[in-house]
C-alpha atoms as a PDB file:
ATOM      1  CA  UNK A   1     -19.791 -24.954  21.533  1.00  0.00           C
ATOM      2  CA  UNK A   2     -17.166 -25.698  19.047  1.00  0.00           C
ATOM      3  CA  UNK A   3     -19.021 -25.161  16.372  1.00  0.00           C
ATOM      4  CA  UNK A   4     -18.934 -21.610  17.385  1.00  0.00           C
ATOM      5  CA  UNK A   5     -15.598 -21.715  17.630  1.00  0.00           C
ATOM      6  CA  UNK A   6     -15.076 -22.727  13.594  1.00  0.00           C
ATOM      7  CA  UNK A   7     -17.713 -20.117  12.384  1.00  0.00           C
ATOM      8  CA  UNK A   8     -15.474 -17.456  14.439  1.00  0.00           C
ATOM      9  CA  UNK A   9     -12.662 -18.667  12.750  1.00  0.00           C
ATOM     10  CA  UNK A  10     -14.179 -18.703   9.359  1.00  0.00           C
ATOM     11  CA  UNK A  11     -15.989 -15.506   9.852  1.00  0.00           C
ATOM     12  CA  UNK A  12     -12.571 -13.607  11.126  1.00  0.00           C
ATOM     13  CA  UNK A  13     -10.692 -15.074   8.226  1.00  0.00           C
ATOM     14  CA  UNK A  14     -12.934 -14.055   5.546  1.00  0.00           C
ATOM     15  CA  UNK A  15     -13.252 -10.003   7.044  1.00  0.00           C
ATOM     16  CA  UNK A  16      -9.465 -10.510   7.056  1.00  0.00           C
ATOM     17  CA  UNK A  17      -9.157 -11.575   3.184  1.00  0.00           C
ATOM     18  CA  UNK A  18     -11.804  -8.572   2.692  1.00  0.00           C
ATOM     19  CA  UNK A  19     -10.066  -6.355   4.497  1.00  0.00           C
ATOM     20  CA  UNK A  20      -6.746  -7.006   3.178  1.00  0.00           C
ATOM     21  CA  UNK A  21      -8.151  -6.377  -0.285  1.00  0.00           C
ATOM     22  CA  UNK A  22      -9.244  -3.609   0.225  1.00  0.00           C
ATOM     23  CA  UNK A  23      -6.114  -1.977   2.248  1.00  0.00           C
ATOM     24  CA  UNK A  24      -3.758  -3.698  -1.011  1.00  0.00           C
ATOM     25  CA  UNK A  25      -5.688  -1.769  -3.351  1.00  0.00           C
ATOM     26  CA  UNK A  26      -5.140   1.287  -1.884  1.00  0.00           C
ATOM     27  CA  UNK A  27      -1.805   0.680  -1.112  1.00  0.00           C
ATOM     28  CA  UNK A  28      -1.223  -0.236  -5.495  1.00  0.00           C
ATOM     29  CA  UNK A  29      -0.466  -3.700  -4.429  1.00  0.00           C
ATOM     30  CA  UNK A  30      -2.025  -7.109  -6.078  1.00  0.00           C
ATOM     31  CA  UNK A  31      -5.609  -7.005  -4.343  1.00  0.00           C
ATOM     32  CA  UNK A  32      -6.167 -10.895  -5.564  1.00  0.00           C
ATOM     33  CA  UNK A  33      -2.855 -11.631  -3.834  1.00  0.00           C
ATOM     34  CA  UNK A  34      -3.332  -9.994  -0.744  1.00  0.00           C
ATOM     35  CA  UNK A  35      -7.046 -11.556  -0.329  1.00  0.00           C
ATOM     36  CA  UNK A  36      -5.709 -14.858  -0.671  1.00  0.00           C
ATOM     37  CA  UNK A  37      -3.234 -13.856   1.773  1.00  0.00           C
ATOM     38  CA  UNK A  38      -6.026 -12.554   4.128  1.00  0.00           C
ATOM     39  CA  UNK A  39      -7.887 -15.601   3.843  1.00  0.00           C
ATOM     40  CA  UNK A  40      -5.042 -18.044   4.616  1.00  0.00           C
ATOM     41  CA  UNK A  41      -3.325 -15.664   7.818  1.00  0.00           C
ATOM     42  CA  UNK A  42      -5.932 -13.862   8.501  1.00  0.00           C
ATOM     43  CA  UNK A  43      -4.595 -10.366  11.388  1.00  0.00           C
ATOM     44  CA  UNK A  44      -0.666 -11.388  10.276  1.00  0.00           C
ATOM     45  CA  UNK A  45      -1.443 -10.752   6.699  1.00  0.00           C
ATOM     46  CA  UNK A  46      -3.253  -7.721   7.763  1.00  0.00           C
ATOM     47  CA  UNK A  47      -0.268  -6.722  10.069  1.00  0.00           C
ATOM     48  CA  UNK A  48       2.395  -7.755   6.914  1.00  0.00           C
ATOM     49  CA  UNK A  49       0.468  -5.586   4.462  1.00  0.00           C
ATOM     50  CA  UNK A  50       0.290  -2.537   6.738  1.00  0.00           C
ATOM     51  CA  UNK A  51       3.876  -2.922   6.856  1.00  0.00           C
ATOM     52  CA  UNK A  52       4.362  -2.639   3.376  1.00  0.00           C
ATOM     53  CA  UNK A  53       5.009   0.563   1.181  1.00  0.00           C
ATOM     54  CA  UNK A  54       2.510   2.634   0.004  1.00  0.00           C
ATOM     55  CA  UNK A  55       3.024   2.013  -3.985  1.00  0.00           C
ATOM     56  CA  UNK A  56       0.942   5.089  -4.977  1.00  0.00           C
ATOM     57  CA  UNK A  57       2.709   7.136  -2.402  1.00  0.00           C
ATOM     58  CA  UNK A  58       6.180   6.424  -3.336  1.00  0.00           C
ATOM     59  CA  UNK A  59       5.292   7.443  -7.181  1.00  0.00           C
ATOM     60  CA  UNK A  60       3.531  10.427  -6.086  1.00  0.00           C
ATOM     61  CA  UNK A  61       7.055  11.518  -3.784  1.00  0.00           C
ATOM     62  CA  UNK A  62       9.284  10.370  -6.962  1.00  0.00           C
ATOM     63  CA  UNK A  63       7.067  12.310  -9.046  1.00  0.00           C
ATOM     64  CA  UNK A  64       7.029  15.261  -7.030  1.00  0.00           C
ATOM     65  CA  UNK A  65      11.166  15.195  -6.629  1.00  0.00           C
ATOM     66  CA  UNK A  66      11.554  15.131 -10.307  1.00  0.00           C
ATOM     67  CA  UNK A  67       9.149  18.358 -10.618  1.00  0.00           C
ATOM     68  CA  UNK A  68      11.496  19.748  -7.517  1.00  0.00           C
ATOM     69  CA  UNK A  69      14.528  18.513  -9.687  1.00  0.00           C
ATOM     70  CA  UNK A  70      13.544  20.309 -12.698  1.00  0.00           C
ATOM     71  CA  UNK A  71      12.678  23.602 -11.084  1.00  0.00           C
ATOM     72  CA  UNK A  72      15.598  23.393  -9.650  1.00  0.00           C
ATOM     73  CA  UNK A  73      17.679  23.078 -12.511  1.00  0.00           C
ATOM     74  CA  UNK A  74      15.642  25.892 -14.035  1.00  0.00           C
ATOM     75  CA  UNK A  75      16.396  28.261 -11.421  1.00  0.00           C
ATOM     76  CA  UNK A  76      20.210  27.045 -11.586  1.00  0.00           C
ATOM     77  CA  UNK A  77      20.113  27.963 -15.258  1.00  0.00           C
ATOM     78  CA  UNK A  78      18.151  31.513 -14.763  1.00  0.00           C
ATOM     79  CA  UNK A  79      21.130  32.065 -12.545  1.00  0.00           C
ATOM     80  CA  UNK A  80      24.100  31.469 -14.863  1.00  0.00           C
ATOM     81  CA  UNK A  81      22.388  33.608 -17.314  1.00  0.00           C
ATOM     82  CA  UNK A  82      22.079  36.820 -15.314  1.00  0.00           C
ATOM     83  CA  UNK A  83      25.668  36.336 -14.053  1.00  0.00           C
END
């Protein structure tokens, strides 16, 4: 019965590595990192990374507040030029 127990373990721990690489990539983190991770802590690693940023979402909101930035500042300057 205990050998069950270890080929559970392993099992869980290797879908968590997989899984962990898979959710870091997305995310824009280190994949490699993240699998170790996974294979080491298995569901904390897996709860840590979902609690991380989303890398690719934070440049796509920077991006898209620079674009708001310089519209903005176009509009300002349309503005002083009809006045």
């Amino acid at each position: 019965m205990q050998i069950f127990y270890w080929i559970w373990i392993v099992a869980m721990a290797f879908a968590c590595s997989v899984w962990a690489e898979e959710i870091a990539k997305l995310k824009g983190h280190n994949s490699k990192q993240w699998l170790v991770l996974g294979l080491l802590f298995g569901p904390v690693a897996l709860i840590a990374l979902a609690a991380y940023p989303d890398l690719e979402d934070r440049k796509h909101q920077r991006d898209s507040a620079a674009e708001l930035s310089l519209i903005k500042d176009d509009i300002d300057a349309m503005r002083r030029g009809k006045d």
